[in-house]
N, C-alpha and C. Protein backbone atom coordinates (compact mmCIF):
# COMPACT_ATOMS: atom_id res chain seq x y z
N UNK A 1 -2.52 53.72 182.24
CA UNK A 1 -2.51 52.31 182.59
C UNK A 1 -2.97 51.45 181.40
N UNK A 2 -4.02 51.93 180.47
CA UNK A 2 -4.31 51.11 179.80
C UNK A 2 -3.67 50.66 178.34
N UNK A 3 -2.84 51.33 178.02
CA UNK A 3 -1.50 51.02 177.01
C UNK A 3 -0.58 49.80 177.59
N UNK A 4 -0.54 50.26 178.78
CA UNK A 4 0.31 48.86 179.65
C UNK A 4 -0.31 47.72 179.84
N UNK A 5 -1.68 48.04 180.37
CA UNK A 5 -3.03 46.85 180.89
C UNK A 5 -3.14 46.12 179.46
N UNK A 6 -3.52 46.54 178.48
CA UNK A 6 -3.99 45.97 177.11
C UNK A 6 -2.44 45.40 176.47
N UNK A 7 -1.67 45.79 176.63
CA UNK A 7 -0.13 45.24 176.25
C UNK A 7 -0.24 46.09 174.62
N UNK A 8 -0.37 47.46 174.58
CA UNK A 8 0.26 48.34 173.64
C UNK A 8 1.52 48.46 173.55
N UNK A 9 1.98 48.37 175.07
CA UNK A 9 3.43 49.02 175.15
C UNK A 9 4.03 47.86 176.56
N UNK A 10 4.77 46.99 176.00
CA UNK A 10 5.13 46.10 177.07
C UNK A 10 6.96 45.99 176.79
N UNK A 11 7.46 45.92 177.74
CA UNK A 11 8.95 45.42 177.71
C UNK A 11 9.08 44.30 179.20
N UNK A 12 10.21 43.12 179.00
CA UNK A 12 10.00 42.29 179.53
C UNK A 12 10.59 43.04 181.06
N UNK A 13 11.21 44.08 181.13
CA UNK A 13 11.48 44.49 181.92
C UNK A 13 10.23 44.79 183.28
N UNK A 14 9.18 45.23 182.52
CA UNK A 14 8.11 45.36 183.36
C UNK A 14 7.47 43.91 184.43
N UNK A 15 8.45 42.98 183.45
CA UNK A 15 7.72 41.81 184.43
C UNK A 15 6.07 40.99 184.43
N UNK A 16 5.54 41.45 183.81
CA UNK A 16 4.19 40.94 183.50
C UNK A 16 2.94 41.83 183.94
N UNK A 17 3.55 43.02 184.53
CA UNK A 17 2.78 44.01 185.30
C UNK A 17 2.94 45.27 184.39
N UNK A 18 1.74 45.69 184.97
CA UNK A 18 1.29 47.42 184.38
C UNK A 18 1.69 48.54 185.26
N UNK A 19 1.82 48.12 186.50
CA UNK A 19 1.95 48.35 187.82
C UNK A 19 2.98 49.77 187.57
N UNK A 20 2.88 51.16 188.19
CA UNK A 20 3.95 51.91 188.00
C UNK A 20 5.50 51.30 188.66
N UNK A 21 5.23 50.61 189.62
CA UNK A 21 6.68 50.43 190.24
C UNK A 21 7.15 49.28 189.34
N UNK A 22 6.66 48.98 188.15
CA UNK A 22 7.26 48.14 187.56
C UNK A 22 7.30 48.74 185.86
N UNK A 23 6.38 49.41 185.55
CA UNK A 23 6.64 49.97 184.33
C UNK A 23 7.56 51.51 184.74
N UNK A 24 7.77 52.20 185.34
CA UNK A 24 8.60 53.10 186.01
C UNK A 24 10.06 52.84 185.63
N UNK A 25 10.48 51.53 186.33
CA UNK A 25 11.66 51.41 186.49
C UNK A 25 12.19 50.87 185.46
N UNK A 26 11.49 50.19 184.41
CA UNK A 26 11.75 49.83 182.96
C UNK A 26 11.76 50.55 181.62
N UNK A 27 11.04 51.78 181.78
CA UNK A 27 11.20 52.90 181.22
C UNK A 27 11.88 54.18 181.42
N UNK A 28 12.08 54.53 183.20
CA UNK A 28 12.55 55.59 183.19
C UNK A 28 13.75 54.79 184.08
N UNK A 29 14.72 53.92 184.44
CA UNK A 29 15.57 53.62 185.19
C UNK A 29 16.29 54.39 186.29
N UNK A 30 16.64 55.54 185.60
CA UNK A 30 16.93 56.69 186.81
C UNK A 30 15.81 57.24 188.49
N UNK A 31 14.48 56.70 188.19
CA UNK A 31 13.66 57.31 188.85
C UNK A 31 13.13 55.77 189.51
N UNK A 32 13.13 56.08 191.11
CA UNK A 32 12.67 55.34 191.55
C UNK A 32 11.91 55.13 193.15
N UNK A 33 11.60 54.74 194.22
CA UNK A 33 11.14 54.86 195.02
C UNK A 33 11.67 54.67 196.40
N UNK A 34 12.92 54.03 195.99
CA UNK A 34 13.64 53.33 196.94
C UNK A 34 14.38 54.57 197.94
N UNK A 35 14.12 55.58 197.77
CA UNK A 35 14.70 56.53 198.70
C UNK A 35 13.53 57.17 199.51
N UNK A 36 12.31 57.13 199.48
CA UNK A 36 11.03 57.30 200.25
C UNK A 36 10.49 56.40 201.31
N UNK A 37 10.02 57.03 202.46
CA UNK A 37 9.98 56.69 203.45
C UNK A 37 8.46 55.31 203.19
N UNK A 38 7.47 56.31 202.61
CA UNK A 38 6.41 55.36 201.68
C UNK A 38 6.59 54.81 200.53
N UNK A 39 6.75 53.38 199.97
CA UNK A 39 7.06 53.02 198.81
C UNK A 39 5.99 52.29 198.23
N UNK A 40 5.16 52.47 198.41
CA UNK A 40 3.48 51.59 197.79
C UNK A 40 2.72 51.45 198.22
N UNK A 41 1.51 51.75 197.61
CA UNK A 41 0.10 52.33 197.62
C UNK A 41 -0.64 51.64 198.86
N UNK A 42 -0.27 50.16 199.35
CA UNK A 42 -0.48 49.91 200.78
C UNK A 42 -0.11 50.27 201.73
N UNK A 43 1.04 50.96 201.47
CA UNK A 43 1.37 51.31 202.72
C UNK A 43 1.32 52.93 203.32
N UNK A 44 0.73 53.44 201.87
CA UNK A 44 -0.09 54.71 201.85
C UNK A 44 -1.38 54.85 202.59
N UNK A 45 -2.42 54.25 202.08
CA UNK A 45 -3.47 53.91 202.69
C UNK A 45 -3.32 53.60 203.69
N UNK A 46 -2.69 52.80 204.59
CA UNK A 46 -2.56 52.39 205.89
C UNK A 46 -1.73 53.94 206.48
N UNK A 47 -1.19 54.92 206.31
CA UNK A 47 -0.55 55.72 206.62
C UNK A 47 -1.57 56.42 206.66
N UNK A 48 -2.11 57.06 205.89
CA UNK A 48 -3.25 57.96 206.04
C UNK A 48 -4.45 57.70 206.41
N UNK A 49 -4.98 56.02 206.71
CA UNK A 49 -5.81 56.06 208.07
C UNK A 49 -5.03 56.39 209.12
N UNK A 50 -3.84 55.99 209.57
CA UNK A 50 -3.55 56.24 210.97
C UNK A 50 -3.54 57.72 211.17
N UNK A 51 -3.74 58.65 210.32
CA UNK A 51 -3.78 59.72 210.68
C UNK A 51 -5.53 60.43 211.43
N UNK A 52 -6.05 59.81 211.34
CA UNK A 52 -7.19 59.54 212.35
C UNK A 52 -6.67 59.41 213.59
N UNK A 53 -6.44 58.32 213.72
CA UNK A 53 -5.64 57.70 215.21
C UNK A 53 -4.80 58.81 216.08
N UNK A 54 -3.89 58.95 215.37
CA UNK A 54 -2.72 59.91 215.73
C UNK A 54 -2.80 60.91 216.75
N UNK A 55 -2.67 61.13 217.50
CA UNK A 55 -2.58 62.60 218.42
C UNK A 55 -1.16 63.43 218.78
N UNK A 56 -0.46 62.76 218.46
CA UNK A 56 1.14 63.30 218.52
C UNK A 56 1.33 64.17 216.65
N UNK A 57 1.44 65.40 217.41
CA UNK A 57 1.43 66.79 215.82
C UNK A 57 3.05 66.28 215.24
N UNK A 58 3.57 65.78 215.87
CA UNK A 58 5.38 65.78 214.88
C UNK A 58 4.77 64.70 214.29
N UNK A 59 4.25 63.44 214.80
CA UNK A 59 3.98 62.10 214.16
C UNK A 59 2.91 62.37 212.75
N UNK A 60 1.91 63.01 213.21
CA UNK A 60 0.99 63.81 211.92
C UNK A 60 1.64 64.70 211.36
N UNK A 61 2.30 65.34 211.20
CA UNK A 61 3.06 66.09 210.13
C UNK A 61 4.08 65.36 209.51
N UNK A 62 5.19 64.45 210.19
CA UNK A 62 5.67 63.27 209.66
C UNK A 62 5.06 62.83 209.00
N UNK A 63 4.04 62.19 208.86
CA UNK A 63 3.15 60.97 208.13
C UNK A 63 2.66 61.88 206.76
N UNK A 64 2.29 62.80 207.05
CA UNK A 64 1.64 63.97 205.75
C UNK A 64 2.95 64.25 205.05
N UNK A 65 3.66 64.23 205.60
CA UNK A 65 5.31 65.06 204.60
C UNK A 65 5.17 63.50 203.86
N UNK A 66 5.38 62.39 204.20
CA UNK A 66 5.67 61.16 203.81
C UNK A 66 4.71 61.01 202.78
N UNK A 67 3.34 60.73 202.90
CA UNK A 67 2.91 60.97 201.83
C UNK A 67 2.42 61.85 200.88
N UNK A 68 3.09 63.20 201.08
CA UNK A 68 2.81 64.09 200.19
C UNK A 68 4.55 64.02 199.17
N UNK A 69 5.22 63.28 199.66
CA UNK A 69 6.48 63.15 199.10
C UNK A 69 5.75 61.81 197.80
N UNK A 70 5.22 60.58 198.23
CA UNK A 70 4.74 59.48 197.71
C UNK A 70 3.94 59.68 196.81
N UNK A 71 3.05 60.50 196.56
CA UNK A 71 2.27 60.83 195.85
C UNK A 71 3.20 61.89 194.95
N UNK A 72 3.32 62.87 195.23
CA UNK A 72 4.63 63.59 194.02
C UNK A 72 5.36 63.18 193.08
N UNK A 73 6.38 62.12 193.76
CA UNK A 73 6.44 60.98 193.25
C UNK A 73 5.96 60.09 192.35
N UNK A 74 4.54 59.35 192.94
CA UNK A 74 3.75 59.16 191.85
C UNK A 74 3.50 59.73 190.59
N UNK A 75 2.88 61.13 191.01
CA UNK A 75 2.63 62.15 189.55
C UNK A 75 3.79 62.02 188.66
N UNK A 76 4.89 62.57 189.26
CA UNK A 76 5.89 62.87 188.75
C UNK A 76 6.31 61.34 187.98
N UNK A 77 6.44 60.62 188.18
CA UNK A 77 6.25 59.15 187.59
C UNK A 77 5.45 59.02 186.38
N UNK A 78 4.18 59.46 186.90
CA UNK A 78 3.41 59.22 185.50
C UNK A 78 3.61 59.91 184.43
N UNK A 79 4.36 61.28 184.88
CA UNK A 79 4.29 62.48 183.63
C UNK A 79 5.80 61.59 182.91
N UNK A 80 6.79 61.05 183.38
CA UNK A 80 7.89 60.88 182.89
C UNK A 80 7.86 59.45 182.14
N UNK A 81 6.57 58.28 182.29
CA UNK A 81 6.42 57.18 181.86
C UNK A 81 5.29 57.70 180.48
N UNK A 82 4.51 58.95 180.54
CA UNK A 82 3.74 59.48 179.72
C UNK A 82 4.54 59.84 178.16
N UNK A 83 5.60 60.74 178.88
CA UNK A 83 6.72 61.46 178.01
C UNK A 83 7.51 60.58 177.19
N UNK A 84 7.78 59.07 178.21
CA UNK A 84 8.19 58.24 177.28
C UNK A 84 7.98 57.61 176.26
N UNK A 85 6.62 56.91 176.44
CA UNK A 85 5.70 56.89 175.40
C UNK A 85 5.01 57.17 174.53
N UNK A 86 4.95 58.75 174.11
CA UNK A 86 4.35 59.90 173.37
C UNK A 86 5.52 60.31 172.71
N UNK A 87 6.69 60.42 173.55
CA UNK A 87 7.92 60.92 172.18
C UNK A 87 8.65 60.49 171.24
């Protein structure tokens, strides 16, 4: 984050943000979020409190596949916005 945060590495594509869903899609274009059921970090957090709540096992295993897909994702994001910038 902090190559992006400090403006080491900025393209206008990013939009004014450091943000992965915005440095992501300006560096790696092919890779993106728009096919996941979770698409940002609010709506993660709110997903994985309700898993407290929850008592229906398809709805809790749903919600865990969802964000164990979101987070993968994520990683996988960072290693390919990393790669870009280091090579």
């Amino acid at each position: 984050m902090i190559p992006f945060q400090k403006r080491y590495y900025y393209t206008p594509e990013m939009k004014g943000s450091y943000s992965i869903k915005y440095v992501l899609p300006a560096l790696v274009p092919e890779m993106n979020y728009n096919e996941l059921e979770i698409q940002e970090g609010g709506s993660a957090s709110i997903a994985f409190e309700s898993l407290y709540y929850e008592s229906d096992l398809f709805k809790t295993e749903q919600t865990r596949k969802n964000l164990l897909e979101y987070c993968k994702m994520d990683t996988v994001a960072m290693v390919e916005v990393l790669n870009k910038i280091t090579l």
